[in-house]
N, C-alpha and C. Protein backbone atom coordinates (compact mmCIF):
# COMPACT_ATOMS: atom_id res chain seq x y z
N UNK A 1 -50.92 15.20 -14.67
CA UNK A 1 -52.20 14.74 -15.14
C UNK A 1 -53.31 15.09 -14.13
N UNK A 2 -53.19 14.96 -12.73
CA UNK A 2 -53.96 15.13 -12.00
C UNK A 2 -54.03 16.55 -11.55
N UNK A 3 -53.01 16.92 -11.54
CA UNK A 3 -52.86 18.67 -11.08
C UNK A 3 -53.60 19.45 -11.74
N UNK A 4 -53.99 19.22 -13.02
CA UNK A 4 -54.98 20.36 -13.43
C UNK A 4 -56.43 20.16 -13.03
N UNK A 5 -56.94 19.05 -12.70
CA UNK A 5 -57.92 19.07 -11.93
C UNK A 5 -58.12 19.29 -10.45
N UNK A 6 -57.08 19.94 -9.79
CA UNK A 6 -57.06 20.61 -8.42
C UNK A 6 -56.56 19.39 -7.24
N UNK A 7 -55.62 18.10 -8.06
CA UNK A 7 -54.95 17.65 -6.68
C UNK A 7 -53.73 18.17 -6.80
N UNK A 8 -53.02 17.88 -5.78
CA UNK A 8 -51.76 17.97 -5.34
C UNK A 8 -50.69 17.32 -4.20
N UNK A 9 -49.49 17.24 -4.95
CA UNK A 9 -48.32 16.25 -3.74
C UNK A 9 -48.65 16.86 -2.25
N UNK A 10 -49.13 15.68 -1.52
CA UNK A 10 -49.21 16.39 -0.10
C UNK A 10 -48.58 15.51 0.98
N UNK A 11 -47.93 15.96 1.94
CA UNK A 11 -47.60 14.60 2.97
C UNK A 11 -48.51 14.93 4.16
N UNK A 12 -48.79 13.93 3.93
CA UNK A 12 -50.01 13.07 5.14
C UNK A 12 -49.27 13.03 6.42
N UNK A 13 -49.49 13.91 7.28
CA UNK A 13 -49.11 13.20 8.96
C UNK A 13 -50.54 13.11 9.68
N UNK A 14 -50.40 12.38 10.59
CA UNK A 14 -51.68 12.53 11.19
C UNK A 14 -51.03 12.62 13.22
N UNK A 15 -52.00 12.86 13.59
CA UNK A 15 -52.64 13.32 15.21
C UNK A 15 -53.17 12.70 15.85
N UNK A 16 -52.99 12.24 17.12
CA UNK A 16 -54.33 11.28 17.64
C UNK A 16 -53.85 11.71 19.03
N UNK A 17 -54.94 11.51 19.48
CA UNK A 17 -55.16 12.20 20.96
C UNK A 17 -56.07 11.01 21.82
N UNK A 18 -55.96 10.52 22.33
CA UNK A 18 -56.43 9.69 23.70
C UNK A 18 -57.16 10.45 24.78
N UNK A 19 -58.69 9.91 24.71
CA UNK A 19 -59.56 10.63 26.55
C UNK A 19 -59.85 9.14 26.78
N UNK A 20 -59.53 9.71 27.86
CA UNK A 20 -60.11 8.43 29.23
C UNK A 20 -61.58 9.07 29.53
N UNK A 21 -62.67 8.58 29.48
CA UNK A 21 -63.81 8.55 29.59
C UNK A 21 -64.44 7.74 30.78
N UNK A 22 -65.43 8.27 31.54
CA UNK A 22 -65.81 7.45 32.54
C UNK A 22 -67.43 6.72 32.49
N UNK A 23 -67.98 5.60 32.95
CA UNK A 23 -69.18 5.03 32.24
C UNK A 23 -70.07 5.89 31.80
N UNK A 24 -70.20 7.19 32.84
CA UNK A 24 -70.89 8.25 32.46
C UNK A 24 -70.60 9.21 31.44
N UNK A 25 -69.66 9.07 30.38
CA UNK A 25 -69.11 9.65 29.09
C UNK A 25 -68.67 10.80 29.68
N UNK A 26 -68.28 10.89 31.25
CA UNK A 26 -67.73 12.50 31.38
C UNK A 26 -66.11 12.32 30.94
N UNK A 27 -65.41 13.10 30.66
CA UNK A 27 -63.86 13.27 30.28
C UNK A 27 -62.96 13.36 31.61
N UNK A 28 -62.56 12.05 32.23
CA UNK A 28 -61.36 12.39 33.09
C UNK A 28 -60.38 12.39 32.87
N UNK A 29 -59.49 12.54 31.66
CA UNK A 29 -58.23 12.67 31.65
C UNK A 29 -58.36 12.81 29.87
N UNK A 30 -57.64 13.65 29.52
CA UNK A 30 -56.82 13.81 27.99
C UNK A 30 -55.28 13.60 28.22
N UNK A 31 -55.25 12.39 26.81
CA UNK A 31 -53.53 11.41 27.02
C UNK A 31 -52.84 12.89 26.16
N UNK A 32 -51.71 12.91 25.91
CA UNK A 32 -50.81 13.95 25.46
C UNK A 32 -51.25 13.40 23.80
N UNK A 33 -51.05 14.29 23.10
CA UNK A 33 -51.35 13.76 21.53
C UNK A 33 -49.84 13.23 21.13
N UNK A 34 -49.75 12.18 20.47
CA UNK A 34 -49.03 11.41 19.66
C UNK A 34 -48.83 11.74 18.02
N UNK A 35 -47.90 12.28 17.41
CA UNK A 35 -47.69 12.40 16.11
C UNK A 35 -47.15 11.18 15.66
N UNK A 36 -47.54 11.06 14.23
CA UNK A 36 -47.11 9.95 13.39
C UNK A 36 -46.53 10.73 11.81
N UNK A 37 -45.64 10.83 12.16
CA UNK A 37 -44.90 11.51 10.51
C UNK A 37 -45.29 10.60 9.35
N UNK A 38 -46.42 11.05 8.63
CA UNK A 38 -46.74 10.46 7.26
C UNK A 38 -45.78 10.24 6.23
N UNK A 39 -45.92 10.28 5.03
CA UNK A 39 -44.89 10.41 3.80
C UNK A 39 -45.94 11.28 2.84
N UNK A 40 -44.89 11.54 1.89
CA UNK A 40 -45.67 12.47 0.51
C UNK A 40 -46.59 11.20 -0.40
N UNK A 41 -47.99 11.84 -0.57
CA UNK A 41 -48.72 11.14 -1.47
C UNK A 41 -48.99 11.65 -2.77
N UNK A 42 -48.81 10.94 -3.82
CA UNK A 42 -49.01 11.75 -5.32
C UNK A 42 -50.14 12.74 -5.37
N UNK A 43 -51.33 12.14 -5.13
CA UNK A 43 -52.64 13.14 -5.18
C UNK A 43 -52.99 13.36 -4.10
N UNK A 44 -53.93 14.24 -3.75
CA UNK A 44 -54.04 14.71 -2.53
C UNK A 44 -55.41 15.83 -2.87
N UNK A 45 -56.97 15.46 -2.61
CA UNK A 45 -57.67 16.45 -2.79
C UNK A 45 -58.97 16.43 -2.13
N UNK A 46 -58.97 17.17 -1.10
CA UNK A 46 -60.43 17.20 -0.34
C UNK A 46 -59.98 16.21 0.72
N UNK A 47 -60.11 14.96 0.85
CA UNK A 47 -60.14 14.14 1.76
C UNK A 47 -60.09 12.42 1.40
N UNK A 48 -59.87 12.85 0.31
CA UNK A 48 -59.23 11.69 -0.60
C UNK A 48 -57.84 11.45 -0.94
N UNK A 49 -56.70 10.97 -0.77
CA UNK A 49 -55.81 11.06 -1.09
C UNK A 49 -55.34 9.48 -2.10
N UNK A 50 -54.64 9.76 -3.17
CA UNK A 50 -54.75 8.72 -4.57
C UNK A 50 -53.15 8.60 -4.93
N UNK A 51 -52.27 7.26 -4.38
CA UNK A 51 -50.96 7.34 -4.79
C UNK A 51 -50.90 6.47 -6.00
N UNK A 52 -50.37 7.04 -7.15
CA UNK A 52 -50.30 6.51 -8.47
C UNK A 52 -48.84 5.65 -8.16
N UNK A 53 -48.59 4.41 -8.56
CA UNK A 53 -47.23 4.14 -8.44
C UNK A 53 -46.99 3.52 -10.12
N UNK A 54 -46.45 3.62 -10.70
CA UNK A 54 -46.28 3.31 -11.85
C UNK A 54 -45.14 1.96 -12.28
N UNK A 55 -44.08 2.21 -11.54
CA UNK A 55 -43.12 1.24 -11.46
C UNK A 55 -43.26 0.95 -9.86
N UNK A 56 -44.41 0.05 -8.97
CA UNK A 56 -43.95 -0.23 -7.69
C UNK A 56 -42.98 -1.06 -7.30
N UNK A 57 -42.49 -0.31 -6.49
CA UNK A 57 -40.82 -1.70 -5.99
C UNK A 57 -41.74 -2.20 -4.56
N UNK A 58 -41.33 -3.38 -4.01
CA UNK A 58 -41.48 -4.06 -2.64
C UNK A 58 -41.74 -3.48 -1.77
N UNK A 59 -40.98 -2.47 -0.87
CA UNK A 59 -41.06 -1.77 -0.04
C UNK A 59 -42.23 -0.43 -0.34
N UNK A 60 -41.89 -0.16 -1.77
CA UNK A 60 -43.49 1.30 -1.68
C UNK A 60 -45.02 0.14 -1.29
N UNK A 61 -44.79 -0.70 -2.01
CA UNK A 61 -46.07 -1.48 -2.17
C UNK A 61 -46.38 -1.56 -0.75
N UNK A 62 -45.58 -2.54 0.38
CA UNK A 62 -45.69 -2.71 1.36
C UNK A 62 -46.22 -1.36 2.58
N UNK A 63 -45.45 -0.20 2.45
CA UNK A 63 -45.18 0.82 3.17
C UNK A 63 -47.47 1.33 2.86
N UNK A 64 -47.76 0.94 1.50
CA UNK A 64 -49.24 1.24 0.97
C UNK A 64 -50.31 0.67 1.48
N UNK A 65 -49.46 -0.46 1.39
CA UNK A 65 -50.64 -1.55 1.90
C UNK A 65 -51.23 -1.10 3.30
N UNK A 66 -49.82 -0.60 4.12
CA UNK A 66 -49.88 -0.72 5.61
C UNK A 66 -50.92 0.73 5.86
N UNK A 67 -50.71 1.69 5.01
CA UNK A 67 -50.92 2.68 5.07
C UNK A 67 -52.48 3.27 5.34
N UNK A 68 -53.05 2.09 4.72
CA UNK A 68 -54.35 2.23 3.74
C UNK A 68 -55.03 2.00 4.90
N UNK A 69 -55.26 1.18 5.60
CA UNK A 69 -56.02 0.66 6.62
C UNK A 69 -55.97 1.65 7.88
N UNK A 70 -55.20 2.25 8.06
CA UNK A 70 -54.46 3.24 9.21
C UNK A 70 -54.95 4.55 9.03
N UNK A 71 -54.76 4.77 7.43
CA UNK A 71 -55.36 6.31 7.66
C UNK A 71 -57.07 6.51 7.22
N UNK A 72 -57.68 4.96 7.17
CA UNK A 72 -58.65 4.85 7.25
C UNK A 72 -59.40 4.90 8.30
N UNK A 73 -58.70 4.16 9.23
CA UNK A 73 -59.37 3.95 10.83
C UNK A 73 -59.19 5.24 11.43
N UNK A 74 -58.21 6.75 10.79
CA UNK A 74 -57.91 7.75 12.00
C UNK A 74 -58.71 8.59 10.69
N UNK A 75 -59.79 8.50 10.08
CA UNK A 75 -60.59 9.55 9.40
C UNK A 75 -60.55 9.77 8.27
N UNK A 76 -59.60 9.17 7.36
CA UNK A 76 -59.21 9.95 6.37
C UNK A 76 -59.73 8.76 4.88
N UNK A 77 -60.32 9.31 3.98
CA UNK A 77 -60.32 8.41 2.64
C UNK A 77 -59.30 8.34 1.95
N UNK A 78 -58.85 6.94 2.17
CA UNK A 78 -57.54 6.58 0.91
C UNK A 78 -58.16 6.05 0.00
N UNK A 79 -57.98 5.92 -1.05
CA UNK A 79 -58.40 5.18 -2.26
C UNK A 79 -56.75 5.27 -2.95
């Protein structure tokens, strides 16, 4: 349903990288980047990503909930 309007199954990982900054905003140190292995989301387009669940069980619901807030705060629009 959604695929013909240009989304698609994508899995979400995301990146985050840590600088230590000094009062003077100069950069003394970059932390090593940290991966976080996402999961596959039903839609996926531009910078929006849209998981349809149709029958949700406990654990998808939960795993969503958590999700939503997280890949909000590291850039990304969930809806």
């Amino acid at each position: 349903m959604f695929a013909v309007r240009g989304w698609r199954e994508t899995r979400v990982d995301l990146v985050t990288q840590g600088v230590l900054l000094s009062k003077n905003l100069e950069v003394l140190e970059r932390l090593p980047p940290v991966e976080q292995e996402g999961y596959l989301v039903d839609n996926f387009k531009g910078r929006v990503a849209l998981d349809v669940e149709w029958n949700a069980k406990d654990g998808n619901l939960d795993r969503d909930l958590w999700a939503c807030p997280n890949f909000c705060v590291n850039g990304s629009d969930f809806n």
